[in-house]
Protein backbone atom coordinates (compact mmCIF):
# COMPACT_ATOMS: atom_id res chain seq x y z
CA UNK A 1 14.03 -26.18 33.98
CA UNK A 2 13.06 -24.50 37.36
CA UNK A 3 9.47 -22.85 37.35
CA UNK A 4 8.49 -19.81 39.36
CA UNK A 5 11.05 -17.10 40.69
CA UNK A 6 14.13 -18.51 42.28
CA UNK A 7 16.68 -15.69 43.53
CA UNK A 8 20.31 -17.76 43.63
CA UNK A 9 21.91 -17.96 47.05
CA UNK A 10 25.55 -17.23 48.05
CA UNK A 11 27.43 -18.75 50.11
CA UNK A 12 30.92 -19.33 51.35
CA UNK A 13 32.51 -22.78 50.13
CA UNK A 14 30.02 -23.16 47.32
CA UNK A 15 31.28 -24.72 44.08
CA UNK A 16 30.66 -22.41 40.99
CA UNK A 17 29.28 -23.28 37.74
CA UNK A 18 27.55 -22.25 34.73
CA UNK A 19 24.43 -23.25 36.32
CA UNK A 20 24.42 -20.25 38.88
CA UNK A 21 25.01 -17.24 36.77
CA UNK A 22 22.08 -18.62 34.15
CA UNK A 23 20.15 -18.72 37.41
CA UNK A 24 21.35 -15.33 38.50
CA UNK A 25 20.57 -13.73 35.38
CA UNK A 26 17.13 -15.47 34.76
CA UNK A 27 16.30 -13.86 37.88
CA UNK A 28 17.39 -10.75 37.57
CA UNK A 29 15.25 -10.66 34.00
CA UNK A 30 12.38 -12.13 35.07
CA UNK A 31 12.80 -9.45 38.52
CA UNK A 32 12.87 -6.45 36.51
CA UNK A 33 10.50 -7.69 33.92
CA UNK A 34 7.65 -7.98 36.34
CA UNK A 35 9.23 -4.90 37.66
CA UNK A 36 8.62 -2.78 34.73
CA UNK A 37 5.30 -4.21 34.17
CA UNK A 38 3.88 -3.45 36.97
CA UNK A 39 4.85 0.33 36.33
CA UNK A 40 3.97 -0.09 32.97
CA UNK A 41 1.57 -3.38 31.86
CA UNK A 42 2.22 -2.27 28.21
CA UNK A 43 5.65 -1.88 27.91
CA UNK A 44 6.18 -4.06 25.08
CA UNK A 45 6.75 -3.22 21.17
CA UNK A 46 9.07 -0.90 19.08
CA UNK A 47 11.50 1.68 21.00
CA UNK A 48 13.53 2.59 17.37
CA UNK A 49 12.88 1.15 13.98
CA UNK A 50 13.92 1.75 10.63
CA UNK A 51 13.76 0.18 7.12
CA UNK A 52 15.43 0.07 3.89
CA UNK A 53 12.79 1.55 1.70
CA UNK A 54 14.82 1.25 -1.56
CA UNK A 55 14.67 -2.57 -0.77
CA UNK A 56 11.29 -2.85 -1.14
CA UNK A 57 11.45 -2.17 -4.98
CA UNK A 58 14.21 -4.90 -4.96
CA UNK A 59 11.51 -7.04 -3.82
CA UNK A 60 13.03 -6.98 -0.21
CA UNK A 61 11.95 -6.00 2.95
CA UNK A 62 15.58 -5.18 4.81
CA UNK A 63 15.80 -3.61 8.70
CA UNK A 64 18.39 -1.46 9.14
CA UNK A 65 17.94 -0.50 12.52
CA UNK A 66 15.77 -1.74 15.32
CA UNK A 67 15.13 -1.60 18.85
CA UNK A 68 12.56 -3.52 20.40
CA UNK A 69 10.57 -5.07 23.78
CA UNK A 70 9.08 -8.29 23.28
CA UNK A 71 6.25 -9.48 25.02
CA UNK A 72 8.12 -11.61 27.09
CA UNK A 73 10.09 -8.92 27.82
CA UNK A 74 12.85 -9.62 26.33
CA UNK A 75 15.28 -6.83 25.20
CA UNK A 76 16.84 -6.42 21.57
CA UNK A 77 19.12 -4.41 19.60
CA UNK A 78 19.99 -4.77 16.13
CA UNK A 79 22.20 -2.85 13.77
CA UNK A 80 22.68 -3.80 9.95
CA UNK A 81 25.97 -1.89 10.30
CA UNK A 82 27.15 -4.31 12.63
CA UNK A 83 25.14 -7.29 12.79
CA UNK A 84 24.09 -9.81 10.74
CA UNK A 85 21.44 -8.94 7.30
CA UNK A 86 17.71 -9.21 8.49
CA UNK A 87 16.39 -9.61 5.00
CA UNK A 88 13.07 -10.95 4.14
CA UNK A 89 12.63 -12.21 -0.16
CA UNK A 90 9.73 -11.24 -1.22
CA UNK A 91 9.78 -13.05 -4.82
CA UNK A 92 7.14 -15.11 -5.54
CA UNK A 93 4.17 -16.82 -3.61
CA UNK A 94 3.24 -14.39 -1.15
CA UNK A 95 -0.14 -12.45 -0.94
CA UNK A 96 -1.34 -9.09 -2.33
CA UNK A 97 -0.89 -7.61 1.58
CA UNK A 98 1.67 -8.93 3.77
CA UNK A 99 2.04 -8.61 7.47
CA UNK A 100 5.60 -8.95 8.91
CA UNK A 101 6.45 -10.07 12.24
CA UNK A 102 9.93 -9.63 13.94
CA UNK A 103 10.56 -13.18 15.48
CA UNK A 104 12.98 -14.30 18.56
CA UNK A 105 13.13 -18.00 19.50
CA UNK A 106 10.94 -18.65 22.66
CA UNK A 107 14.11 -20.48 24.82
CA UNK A 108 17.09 -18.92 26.12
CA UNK A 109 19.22 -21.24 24.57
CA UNK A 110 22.89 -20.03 22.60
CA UNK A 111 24.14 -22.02 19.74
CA UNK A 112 27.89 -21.40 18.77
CA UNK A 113 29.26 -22.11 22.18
CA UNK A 114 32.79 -23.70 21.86
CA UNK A 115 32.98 -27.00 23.54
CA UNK A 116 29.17 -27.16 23.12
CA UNK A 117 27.57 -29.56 20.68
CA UNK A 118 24.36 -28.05 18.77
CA UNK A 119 21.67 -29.95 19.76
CA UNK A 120 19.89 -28.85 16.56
CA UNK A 121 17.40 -26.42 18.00
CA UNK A 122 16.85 -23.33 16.98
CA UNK A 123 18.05 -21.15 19.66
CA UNK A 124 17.56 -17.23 21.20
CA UNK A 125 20.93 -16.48 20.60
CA UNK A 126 24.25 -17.02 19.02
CA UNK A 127 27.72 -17.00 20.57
CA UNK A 128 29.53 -13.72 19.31
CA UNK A 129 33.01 -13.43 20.57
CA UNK A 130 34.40 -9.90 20.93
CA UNK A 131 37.87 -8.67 22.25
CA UNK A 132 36.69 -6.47 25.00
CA UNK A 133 39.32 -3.91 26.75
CA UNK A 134 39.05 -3.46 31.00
CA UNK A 135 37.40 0.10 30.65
CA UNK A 136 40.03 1.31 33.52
CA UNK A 137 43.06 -0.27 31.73
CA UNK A 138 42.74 -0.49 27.93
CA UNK A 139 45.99 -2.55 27.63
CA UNK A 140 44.39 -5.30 28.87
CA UNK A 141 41.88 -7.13 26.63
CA UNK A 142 40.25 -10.07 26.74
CA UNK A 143 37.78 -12.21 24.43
CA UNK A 144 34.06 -11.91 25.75
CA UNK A 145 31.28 -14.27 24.52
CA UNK A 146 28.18 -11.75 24.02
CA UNK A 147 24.80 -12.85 23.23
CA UNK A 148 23.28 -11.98 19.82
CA UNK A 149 19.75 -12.35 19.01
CA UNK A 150 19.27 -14.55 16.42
CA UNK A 151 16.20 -12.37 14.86
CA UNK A 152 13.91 -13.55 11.96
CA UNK A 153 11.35 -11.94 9.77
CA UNK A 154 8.08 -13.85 8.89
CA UNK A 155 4.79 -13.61 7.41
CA UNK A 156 1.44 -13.45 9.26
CA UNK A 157 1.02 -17.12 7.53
CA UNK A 158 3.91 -18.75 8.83
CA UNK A 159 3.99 -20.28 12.15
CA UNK A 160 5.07 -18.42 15.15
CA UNK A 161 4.45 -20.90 17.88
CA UNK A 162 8.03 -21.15 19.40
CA UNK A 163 8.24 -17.67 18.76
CA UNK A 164 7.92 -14.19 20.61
CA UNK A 165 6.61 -11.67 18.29
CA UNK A 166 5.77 -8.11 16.87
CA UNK A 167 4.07 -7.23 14.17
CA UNK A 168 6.55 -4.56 12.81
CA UNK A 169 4.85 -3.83 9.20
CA UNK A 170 2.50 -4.43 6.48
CA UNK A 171 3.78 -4.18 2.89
CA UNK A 172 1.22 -4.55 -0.51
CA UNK A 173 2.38 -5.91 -3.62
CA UNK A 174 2.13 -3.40 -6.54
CA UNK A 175 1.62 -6.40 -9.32
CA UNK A 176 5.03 -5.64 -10.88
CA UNK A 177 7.41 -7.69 -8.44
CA UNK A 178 7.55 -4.62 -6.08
CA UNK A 179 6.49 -3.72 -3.08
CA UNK A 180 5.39 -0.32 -1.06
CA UNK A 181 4.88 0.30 2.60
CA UNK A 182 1.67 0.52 4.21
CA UNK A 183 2.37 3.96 5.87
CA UNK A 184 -0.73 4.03 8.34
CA UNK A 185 0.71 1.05 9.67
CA UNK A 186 1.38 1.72 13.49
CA UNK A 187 3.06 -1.34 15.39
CA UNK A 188 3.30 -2.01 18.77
CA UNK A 189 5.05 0.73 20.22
CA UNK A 190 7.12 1.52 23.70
CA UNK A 191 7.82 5.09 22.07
CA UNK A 192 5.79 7.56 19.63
CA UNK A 193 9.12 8.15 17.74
CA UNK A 194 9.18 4.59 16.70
CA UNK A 195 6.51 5.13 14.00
CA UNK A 196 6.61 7.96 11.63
CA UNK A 197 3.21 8.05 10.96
CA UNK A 198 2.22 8.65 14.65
CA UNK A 199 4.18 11.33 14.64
CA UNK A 200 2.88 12.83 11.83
CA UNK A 201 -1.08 12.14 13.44
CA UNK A 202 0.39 14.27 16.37
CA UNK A 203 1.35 16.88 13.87
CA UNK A 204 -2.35 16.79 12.61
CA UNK A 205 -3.93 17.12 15.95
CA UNK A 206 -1.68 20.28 16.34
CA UNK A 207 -2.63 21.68 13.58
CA UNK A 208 -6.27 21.00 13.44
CA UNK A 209 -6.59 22.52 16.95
CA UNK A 210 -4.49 25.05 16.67
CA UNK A 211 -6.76 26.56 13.26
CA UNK A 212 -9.84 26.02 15.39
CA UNK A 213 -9.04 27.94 18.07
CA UNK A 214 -8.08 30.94 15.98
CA UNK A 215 -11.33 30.45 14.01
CA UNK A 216 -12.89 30.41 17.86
CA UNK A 217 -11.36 33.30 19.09
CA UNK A 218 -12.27 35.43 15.33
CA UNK A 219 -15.40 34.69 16.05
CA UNK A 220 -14.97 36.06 19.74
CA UNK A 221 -13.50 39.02 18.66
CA UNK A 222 -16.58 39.80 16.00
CA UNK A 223 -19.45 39.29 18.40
CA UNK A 224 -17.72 41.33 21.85
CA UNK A 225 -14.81 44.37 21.63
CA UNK A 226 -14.05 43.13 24.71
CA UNK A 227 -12.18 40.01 23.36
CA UNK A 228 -12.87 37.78 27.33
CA UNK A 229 -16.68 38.47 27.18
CA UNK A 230 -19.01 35.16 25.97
CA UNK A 231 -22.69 35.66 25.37
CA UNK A 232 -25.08 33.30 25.86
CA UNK A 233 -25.18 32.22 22.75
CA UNK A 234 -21.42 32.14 22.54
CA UNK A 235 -21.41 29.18 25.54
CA UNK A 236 -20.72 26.30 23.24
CA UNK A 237 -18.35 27.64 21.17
CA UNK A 238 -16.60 28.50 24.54
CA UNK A 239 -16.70 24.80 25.45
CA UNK A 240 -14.83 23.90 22.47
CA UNK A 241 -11.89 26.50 22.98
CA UNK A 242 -11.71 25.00 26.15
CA UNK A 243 -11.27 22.15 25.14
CA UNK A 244 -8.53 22.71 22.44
CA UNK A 245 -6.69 25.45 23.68
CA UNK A 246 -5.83 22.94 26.75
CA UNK A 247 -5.06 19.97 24.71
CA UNK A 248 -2.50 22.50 22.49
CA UNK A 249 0.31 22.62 25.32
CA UNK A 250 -0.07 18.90 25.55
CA UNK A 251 0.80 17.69 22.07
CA UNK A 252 3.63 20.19 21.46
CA UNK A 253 5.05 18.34 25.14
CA UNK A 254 3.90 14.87 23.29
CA UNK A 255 5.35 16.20 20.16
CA UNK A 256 8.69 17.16 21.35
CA UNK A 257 9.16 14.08 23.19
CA UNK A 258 9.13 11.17 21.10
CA UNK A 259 10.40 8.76 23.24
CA UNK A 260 6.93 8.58 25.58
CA UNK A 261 4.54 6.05 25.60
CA UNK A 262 1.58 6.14 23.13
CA UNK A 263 -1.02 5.43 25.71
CA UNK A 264 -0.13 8.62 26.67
CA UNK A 265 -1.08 10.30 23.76
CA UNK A 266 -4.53 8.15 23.70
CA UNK A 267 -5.40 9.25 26.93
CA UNK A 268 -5.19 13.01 25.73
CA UNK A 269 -6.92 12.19 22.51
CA UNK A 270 -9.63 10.12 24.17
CA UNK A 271 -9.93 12.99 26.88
CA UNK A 272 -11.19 15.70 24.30
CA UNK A 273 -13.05 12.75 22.34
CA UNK A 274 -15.12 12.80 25.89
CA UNK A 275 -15.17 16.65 26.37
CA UNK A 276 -16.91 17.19 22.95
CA UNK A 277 -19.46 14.19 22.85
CA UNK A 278 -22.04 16.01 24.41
CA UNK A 279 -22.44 18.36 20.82
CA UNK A 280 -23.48 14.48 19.08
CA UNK A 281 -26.16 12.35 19.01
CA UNK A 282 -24.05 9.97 17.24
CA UNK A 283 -20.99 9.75 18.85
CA UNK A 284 -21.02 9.33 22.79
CA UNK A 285 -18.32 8.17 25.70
CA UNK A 286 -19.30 4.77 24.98
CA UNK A 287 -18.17 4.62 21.66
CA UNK A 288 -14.84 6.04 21.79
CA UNK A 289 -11.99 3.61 21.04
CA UNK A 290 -10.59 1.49 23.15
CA UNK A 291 -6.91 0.86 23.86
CA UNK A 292 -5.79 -1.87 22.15
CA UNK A 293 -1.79 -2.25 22.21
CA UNK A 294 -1.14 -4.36 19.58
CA UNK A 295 -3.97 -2.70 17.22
CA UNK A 296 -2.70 0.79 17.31
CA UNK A 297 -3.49 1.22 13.67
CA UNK A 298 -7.64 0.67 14.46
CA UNK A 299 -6.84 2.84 17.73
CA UNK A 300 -5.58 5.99 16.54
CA UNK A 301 -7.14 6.46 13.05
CA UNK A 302 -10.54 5.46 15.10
CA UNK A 303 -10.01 8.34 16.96
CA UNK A 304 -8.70 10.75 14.63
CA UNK A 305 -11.98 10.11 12.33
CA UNK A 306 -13.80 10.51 15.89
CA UNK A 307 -12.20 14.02 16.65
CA UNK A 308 -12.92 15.30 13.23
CA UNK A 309 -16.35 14.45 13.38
CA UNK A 310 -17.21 16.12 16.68
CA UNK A 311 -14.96 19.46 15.54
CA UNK A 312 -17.57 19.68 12.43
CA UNK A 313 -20.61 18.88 14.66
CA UNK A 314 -19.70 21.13 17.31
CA UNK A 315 -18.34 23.65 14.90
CA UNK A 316 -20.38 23.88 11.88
CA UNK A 317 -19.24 25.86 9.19
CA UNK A 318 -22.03 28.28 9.33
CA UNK A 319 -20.68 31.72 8.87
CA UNK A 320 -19.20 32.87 5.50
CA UNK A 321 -17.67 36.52 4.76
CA UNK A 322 -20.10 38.62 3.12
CA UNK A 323 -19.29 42.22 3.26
CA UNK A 324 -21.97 44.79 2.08
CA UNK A 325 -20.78 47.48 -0.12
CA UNK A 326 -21.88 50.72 0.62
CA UNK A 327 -22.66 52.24 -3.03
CA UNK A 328 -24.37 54.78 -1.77
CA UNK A 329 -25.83 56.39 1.97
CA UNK A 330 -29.34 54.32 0.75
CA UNK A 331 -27.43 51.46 -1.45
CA UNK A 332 -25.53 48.46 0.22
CA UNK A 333 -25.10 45.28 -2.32
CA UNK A 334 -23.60 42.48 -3.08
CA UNK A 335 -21.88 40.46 -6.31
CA UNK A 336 -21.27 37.15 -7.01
CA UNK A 337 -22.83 34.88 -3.77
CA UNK A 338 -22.33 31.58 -3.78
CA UNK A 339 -25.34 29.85 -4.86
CA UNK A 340 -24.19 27.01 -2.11
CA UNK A 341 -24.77 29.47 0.06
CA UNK A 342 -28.08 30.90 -0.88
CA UNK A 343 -29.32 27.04 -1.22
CA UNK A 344 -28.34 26.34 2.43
CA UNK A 345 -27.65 29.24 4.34
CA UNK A 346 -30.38 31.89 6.04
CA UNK A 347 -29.64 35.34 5.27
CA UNK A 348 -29.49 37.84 8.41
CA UNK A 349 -29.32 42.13 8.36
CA UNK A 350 -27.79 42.74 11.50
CA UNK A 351 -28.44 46.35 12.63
CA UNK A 352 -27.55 48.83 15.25
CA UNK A 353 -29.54 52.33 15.84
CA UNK A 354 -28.85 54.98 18.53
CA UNK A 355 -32.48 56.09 17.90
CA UNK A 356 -34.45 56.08 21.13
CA UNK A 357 -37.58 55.36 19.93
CA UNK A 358 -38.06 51.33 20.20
CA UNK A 359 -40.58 51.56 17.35
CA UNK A 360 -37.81 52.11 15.03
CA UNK A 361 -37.17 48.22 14.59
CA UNK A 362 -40.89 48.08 13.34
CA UNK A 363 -40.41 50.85 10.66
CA UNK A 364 -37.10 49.04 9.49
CA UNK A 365 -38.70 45.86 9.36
CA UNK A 366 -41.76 47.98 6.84
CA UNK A 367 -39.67 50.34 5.25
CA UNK A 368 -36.23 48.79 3.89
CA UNK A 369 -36.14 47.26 0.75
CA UNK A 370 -34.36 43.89 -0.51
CA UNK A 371 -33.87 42.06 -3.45
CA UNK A 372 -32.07 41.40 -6.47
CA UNK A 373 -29.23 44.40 -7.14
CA UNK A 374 -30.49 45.30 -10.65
CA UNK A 375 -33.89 45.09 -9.23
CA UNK A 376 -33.56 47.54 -6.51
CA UNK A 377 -34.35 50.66 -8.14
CA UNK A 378 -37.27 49.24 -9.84
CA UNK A 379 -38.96 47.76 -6.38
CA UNK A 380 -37.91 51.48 -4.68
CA UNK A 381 -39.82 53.54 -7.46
CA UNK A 382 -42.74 50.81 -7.97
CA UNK A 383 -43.17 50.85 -4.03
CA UNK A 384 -42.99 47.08 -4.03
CA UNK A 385 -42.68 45.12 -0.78
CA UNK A 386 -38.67 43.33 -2.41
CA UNK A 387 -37.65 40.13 -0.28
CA UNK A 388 -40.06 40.38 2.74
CA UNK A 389 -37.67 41.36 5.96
CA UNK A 390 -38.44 39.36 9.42
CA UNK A 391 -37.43 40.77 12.84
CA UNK A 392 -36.06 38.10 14.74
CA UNK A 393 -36.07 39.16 18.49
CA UNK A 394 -34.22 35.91 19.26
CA UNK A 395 -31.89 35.28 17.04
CA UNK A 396 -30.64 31.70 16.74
CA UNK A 397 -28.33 30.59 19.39
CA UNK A 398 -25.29 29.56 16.72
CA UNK A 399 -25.65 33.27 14.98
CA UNK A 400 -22.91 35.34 16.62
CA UNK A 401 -25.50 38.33 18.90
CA UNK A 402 -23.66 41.86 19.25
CA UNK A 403 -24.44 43.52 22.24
CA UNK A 404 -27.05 46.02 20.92
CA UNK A 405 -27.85 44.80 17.50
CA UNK A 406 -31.02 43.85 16.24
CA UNK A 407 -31.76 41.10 13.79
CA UNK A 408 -34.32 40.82 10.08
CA UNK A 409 -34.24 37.68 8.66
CA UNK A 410 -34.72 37.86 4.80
CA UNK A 411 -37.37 34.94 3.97
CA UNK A 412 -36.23 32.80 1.68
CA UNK A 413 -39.46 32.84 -0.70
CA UNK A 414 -41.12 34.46 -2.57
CA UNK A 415 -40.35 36.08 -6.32
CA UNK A 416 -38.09 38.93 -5.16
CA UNK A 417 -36.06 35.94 -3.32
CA UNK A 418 -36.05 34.09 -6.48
CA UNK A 419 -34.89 37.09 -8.16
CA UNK A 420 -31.82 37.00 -5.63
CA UNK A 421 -31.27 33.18 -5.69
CA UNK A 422 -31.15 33.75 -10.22
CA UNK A 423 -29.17 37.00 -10.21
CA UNK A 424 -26.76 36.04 -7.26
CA UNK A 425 -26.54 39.43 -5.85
CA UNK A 426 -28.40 41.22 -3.78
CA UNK A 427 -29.32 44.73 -3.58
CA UNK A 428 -30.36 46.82 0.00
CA UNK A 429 -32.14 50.24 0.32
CA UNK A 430 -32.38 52.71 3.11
CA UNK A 431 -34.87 55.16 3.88
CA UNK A 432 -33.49 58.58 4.97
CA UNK A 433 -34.59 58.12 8.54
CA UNK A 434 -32.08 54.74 8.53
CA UNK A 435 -29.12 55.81 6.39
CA UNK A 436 -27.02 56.72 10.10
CA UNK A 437 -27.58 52.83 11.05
CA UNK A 438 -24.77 50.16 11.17
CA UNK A 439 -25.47 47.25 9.13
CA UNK A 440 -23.35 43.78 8.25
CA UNK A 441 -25.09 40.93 6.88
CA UNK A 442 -24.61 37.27 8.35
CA UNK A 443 -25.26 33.91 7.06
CA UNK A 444 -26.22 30.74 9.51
CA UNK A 445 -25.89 26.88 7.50
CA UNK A 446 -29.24 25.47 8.58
């Protein structure tokens, strides 16, 4: 066997054999091997892949289609409809999980060569002889010897020494002689659209983002009429749209084009992984996953957990919809809060005046009663104090600010808060002087 890279000469007067067109083509697959992986350094696994599910409860694990890369880059293509059954038996002996590997023989050997005695090997390929037409004459035919992979299946406990493999699925035995896919299985891949499951992850990631940036831009749209204009306050929750409003255009492109690489799709995953780490202590560049081509399983489901983390951390769920109901001009209340909500959440009134007089947020902060709404009326005529109403001149930086608006904390102690926390409703009264205010209530998860 010649070692290295040995490109066959011509010449004029040679004597041709066998020998020079196994040369010849060795070369020309080892040239465009190192070719391609030099573009590409992972372009190795799955390109198309498809089972026989039904099989499975037959206690058989059948491939009905498959195209693959091997690591040595060696180029398959199998078709039940044509070629030969790729069956694994599952009956008997084998292990609660299973890993499969699709198996090629290591040599380039052919057995079933006429006028060739098997030397008892088991070899890459098999002799397949096919009646081919000339594609400019289709009179004239001729038998062709093609090459067909002689493919195996095998379990992650057999040996695969004089084998190049892939790991093409995991199966789990269901204790009644049948077995079921393990669907968050991703093998090797050379395309997205070999795996089902990674295109349904990209499906996630669209519509994860896509609900987070209209929950973004609701929230942009309550704080500023002018639907461009960020606060201060507002800055993180900017960085976040940022980030996931440009990462939307990229998986629908991933999306509709299956047949890219999935390093691709790590990169952009990994890329927002990095743009949100900054809004966790726990999580930071370091950490994120690494690309691992042949654990793409560990890869991707690291990251999704990763992504979903950092949405909740940057984006809290701090802001519920509680709508006062004006009963009255002096009566806003509300029914039926959710005592989650009054166990975590600080209460906010949130209050715009046109009255000139700056004094008028001190008299608000005196003179406006809260508490429990069947209490309300009894704390007005009694000239009790009710839940005890805090002016907060800077509000926290996660509570949504209107231009304009001032802030009263309701303290979260006291009996009249007790009264509230009990009843589940709560009950607000204006003095005359306030009843031409605007007033919303807001909640912030501490």
């Amino acid at each position: 066997m010649i070692k290295g890279i040995r490109k066959v000469i011509w010449a004029e007067g040679m004597f041709l054999g066998q020998q020079h067109f196994q040369a010849w083509d060795r070369y020309y697959e080892t040239y465009q091997n190192l070719q391609a992986r030099s573009i590409s350094p992972l372009s190795w696994g799955l390109l198309d892949f498809q089972i026989d599910r039904e099989a499975l409860g037959n206690a058989q694990f059948r491939v009905v289609k498959c195209q693959a890369m091997f690591p040595d880059g060696r180029l398959i293509s199998y078709d039940a409809s044509d070629d030969a059954p790729l069956v694994m038996n599952l009956e008997g002996g084998y292990a609660e999980k299973l890993e499969i590997y699709l198996c090629l023989p290591s040599n380039r050997s052919a057995s079933g060569i006429n006028g060739y005695r098997n030397n008892g090997q088991l070899c890459a390929w098999e002799a397949d002889y096919r009646r081919v037409t000339d594609e400019n004459d289709p009179a004239r035919e001729r038998e062709v010897m093609l090459a067909r992979p002689n493919l195996l299946l095998l379990d992650g406990s057999e040996s695969r020494e004089s084998f190049t493999s892939i790991r093409i699925a995991e199966i789990v035995a269901e204790g009644d002689g049948t077995y079921t896919l393990v669907e968050d299985y991703i093998p090797p891949l050379v395309r997205i659209g070999a795996s089902e499951y990674l295109q349904a992850l990209v499906l996630r990631m669209v519509e994860l983002f896509s609900a987070k940036v209209r929950v973004l831009n609701e929230r942009r749209k309550q704080v500023s009429a002018a639907a461009a204009d960020f606060g201060h306050s507002d800055v993180s929750d900017f960085l976040v749209l940022q980030a996931l409003s440009g990462a939307i255009p990229l998986l629908q492109h991933i999306r509709s084009n299956p047949e890219l690489h999935p390093e691709r799709l790590y990169e952009l995953l990994a890329r927002i992984i990095g743009s949100l780490c900054p809004f966790s202590f726990e999580i930071d560049v370091h950490s994120v996953e690494r690309y691992r081509h042949n654990e793409l399983t560990r890869v991707f489901s690291g990251l999704e957990k990763q992504l979903r983390a950092l949405i909740d951390t940057a984006m809290p769920t701090r802001l519920k919809a509680l709508t006062l109901n004006r009963e009255a001009d002096s009566l806003y209340s509300i029914d039926n809060i959710d005592s989650a909500m009054l166990a975590d959440h600080t209460f906010f009134l949130s209050v715009y005046s046109e009255m000139d007089d700056p004094m008028w947020v001190a008299h608000f902060e005196r003179k406006v009663k809260a508490g429990a709404r069947a209490d309300i009326e009894m704390i007005v005529a009694s000239a009790l104090p009710g839940a005890r109403l805090t002016h907060t001149p800077r509000p926290p930086s996660k509570l949504p600010i209107k231009s304009g608006y001032e802030y009263f904390r309701i303290e979260p102690r006291g009996d009249f808060w007790e009264r509230i926390v009990s009843e589940r409703t709560l009950g607000i009264f204006l003095p005359h002087e306030f009843m031409r205010v605007k007033m919303e209530i807001v909640t912030l998860q501490e």
